[in-house]
N, C-alpha and C. Protein backbone atom coordinates (compact mmCIF):
# COMPACT_ATOMS: atom_id res chain seq x y z
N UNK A 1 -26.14 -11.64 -47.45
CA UNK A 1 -26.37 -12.63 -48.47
C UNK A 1 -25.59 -12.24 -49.72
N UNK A 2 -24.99 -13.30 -50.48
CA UNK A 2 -24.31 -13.05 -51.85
C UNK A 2 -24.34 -14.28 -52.82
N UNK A 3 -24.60 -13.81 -53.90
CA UNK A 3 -24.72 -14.87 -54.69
C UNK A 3 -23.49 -15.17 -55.87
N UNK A 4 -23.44 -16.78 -56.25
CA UNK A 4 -22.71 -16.70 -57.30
C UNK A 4 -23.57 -17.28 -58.80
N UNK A 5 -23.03 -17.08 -59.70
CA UNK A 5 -23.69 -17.34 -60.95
C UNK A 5 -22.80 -18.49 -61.88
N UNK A 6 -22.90 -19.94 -61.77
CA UNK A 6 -22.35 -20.08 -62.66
C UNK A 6 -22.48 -20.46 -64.66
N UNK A 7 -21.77 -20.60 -65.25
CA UNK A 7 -22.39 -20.79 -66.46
C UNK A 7 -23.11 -21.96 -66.99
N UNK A 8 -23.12 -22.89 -66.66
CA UNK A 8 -24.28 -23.84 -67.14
C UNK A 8 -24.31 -24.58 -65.45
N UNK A 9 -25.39 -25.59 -65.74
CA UNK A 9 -25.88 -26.51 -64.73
C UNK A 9 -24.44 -27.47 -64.89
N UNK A 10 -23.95 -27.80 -65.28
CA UNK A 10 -23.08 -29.09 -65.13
C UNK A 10 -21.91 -28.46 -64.63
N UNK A 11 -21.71 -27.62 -64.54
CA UNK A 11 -20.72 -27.19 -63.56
C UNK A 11 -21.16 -27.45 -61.85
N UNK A 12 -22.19 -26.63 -62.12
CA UNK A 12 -22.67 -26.17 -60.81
C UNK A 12 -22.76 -28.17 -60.22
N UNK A 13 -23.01 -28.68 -60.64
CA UNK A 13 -23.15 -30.09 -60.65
C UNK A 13 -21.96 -30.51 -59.96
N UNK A 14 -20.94 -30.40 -60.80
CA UNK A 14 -19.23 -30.04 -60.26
C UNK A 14 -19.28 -29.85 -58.88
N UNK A 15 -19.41 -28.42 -58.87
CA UNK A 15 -19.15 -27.93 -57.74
C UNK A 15 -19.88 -28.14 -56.62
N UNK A 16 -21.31 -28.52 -56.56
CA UNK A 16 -21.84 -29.36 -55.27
C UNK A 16 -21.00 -30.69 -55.03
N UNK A 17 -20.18 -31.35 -55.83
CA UNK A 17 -20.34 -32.63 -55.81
C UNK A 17 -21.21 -33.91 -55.66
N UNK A 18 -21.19 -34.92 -55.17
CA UNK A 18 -21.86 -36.18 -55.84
C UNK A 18 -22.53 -36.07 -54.22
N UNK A 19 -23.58 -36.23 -54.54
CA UNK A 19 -24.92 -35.79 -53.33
C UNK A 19 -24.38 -35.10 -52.47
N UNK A 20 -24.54 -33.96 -53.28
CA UNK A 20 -23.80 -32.31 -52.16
C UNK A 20 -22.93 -32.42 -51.23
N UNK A 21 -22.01 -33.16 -51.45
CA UNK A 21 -20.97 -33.94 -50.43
C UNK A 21 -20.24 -32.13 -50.22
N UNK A 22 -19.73 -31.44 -51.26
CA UNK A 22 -18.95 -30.29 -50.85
C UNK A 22 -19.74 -29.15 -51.09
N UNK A 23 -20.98 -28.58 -51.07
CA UNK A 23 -22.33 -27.99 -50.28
C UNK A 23 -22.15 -28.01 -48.99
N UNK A 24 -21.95 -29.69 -48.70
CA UNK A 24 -22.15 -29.72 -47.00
C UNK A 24 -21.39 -29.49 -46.34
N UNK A 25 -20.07 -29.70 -46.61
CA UNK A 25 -18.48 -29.07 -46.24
C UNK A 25 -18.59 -27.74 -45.85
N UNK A 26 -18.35 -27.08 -47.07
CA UNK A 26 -18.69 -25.65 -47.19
C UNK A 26 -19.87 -25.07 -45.80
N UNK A 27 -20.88 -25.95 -45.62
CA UNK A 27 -22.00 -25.04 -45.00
C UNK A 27 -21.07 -25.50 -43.59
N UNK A 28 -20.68 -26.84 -43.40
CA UNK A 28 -20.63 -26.77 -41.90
C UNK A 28 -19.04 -26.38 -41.58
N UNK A 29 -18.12 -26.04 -42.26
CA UNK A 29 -17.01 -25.28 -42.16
C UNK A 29 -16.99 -24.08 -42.03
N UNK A 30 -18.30 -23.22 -42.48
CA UNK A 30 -17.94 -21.84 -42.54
C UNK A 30 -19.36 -21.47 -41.48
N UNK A 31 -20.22 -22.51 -41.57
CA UNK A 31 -21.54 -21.88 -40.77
C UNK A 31 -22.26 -20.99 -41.92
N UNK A 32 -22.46 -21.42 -42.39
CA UNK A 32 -23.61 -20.52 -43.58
C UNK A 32 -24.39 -21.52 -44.60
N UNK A 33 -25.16 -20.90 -45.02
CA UNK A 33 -26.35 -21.87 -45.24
C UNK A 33 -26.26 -21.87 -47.22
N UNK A 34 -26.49 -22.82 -47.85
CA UNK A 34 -26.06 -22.41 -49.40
C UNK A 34 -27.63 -22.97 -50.11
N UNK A 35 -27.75 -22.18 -50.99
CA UNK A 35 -29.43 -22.59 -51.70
C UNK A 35 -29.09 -22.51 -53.30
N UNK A 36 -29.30 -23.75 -53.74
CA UNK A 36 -28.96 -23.59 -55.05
C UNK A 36 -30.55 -23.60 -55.87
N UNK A 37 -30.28 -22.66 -56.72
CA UNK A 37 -31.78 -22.95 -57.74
C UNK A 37 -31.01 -21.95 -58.99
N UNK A 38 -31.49 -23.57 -60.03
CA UNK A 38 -30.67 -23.69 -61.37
C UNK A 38 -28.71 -23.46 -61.47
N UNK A 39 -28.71 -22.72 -62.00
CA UNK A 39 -27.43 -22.25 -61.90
C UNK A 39 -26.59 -21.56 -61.16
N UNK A 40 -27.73 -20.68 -60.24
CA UNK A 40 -27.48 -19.83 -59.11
C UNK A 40 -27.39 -20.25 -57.58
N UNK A 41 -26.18 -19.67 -56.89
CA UNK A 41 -25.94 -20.29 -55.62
C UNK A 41 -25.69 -19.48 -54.56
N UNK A 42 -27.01 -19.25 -53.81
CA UNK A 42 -27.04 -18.43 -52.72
C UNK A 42 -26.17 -18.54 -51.55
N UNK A 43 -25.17 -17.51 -50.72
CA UNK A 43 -24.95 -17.65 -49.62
C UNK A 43 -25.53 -17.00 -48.47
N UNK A 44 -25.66 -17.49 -47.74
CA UNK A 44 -26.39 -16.68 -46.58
C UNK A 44 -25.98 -17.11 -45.08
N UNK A 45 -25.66 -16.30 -43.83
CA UNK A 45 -25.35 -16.64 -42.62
C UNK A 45 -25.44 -15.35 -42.01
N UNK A 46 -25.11 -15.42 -40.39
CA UNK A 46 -25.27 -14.60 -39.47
C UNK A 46 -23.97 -13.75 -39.77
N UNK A 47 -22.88 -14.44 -40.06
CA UNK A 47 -21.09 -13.46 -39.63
C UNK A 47 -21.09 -13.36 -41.46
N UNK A 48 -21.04 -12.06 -41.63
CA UNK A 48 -20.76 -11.44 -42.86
C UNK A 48 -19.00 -11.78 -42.95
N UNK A 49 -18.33 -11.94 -42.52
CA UNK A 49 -16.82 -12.35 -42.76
C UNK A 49 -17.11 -13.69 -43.30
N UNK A 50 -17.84 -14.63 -42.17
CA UNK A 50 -17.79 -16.10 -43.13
C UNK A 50 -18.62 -16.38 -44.31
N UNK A 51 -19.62 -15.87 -44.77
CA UNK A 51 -20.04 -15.72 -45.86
C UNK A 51 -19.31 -15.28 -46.97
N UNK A 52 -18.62 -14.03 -46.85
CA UNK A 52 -17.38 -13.62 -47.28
C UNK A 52 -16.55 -14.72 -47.83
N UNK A 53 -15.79 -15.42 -47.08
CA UNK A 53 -14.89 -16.50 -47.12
C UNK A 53 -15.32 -17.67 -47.72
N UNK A 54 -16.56 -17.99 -47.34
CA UNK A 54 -17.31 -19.17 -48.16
C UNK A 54 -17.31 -18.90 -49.63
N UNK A 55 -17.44 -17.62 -50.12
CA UNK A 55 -18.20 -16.96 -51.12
C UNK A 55 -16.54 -16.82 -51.81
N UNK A 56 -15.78 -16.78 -51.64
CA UNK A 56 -14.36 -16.24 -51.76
C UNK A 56 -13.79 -18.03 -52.43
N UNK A 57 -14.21 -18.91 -51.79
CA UNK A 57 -13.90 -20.58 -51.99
C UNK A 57 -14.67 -20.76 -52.72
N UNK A 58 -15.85 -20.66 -52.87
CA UNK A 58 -17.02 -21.45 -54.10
C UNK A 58 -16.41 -20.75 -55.22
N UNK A 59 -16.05 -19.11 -55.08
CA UNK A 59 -15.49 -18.59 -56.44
C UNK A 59 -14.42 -19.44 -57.14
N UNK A 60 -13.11 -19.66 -56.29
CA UNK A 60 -12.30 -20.18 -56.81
C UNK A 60 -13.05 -21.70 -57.39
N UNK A 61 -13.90 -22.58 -56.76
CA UNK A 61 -14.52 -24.04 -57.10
C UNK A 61 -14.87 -23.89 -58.08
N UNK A 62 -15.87 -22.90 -58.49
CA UNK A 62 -16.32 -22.99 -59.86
C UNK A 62 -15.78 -22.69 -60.82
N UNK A 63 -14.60 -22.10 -60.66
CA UNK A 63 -13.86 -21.60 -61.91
C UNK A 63 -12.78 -22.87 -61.97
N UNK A 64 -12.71 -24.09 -60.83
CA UNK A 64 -12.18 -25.07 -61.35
C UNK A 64 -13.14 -26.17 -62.04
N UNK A 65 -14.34 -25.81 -61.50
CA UNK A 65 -15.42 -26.35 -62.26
C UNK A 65 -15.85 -26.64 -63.69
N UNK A 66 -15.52 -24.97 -63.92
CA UNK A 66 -16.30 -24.49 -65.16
C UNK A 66 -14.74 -24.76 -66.40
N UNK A 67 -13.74 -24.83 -65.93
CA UNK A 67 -12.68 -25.32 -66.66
C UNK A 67 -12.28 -26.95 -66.75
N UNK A 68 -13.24 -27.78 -65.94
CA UNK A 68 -13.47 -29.18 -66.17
C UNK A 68 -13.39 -29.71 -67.57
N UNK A 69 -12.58 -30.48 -68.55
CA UNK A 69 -12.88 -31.10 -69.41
C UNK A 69 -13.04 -32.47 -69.57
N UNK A 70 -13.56 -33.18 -68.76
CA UNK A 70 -14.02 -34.55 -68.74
C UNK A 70 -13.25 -35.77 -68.74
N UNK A 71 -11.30 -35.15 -68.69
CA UNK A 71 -10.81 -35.94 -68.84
C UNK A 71 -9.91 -36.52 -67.54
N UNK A 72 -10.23 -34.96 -66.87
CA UNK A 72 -9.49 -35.20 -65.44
C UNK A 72 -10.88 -35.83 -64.17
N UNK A 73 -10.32 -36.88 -63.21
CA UNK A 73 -11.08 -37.05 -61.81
C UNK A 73 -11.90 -35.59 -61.23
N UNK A 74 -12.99 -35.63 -60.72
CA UNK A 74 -13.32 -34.47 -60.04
C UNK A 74 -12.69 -33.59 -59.02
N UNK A 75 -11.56 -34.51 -58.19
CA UNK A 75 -10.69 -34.73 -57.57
C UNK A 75 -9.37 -33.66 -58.22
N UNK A 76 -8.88 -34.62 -59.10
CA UNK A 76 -8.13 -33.85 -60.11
C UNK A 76 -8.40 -32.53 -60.08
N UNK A 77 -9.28 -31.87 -60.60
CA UNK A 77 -9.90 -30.60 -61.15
C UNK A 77 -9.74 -29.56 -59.58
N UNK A 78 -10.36 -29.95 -58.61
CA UNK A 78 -9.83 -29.10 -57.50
C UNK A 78 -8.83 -29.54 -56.10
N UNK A 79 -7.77 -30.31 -56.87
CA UNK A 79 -6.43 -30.02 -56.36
C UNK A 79 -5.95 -29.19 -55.92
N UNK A 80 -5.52 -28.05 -56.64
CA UNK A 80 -5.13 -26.84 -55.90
C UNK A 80 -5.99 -26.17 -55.68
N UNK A 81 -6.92 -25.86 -55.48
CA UNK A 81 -7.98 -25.24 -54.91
C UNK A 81 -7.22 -25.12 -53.24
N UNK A 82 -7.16 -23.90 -52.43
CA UNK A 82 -6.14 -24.01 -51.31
C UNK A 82 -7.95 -23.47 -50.58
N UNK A 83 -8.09 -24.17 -49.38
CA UNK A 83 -9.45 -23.91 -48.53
C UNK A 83 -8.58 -22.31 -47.98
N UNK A 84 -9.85 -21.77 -47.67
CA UNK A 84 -9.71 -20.19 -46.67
C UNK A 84 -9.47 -20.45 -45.27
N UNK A 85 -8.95 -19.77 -44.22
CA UNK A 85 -9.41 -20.02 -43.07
C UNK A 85 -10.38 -19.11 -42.34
C-alpha cells in the first residue's frame, strides 16, 4: 500500500475526474484498488510493481493537477501526462 497527498481538495477533484472517470481507468489498467478520503489517495493491490506504476502516474496527474489554473480544459492540463506500462 502507498499513499499520495495532495494539496487541497480541488485538485484531488482534478485528478479523479468528473465521476471518477480516471480513478476508474487507473484501477482497471493497473489492477489496484484507489480510496480517496479528503485529500489523501490510497493505493493498494496484490503486485507491488503495479501499485508502484499506478502510484508513479497519479504522481505525475496531480502535479498536472495541482498546476491547473482554470484557464486551460481538464483535458488540456494532462496532455502530456505519458501513461506507464
Amino acid at each position: 500500500m502507498e499513499q499520495l497527498t495532495l494539496h487541497n481538495i480541488e485538485s484531488m477533484a482534478r485528478l479523479l475526474g468528473q465521476n471518477d472517470e480516471n480513478l476508474k481507468a487507473v484501477e482497471t489498467r493497473y489492477h489496484v484498488a484507489l480510496t480517496v478520503h479528503d485529500n489523501i489517495l490510497r493505493v493498494d493491490g496484490p503486485d507491488n510493481q503495479a501499485v508502484k506504476t499506478a502510484v508513479s502516474l497519479l504522481r505525475e496527474l496531480a502535479a498536472a493537477a495541482e498546476r491547473y489554473d482554470g484557464d486551460k480544459t481538464q483535458e488540456a492540463v494532462f496532455q502530456n501526462v505519458t501513461l506507464p506500462v
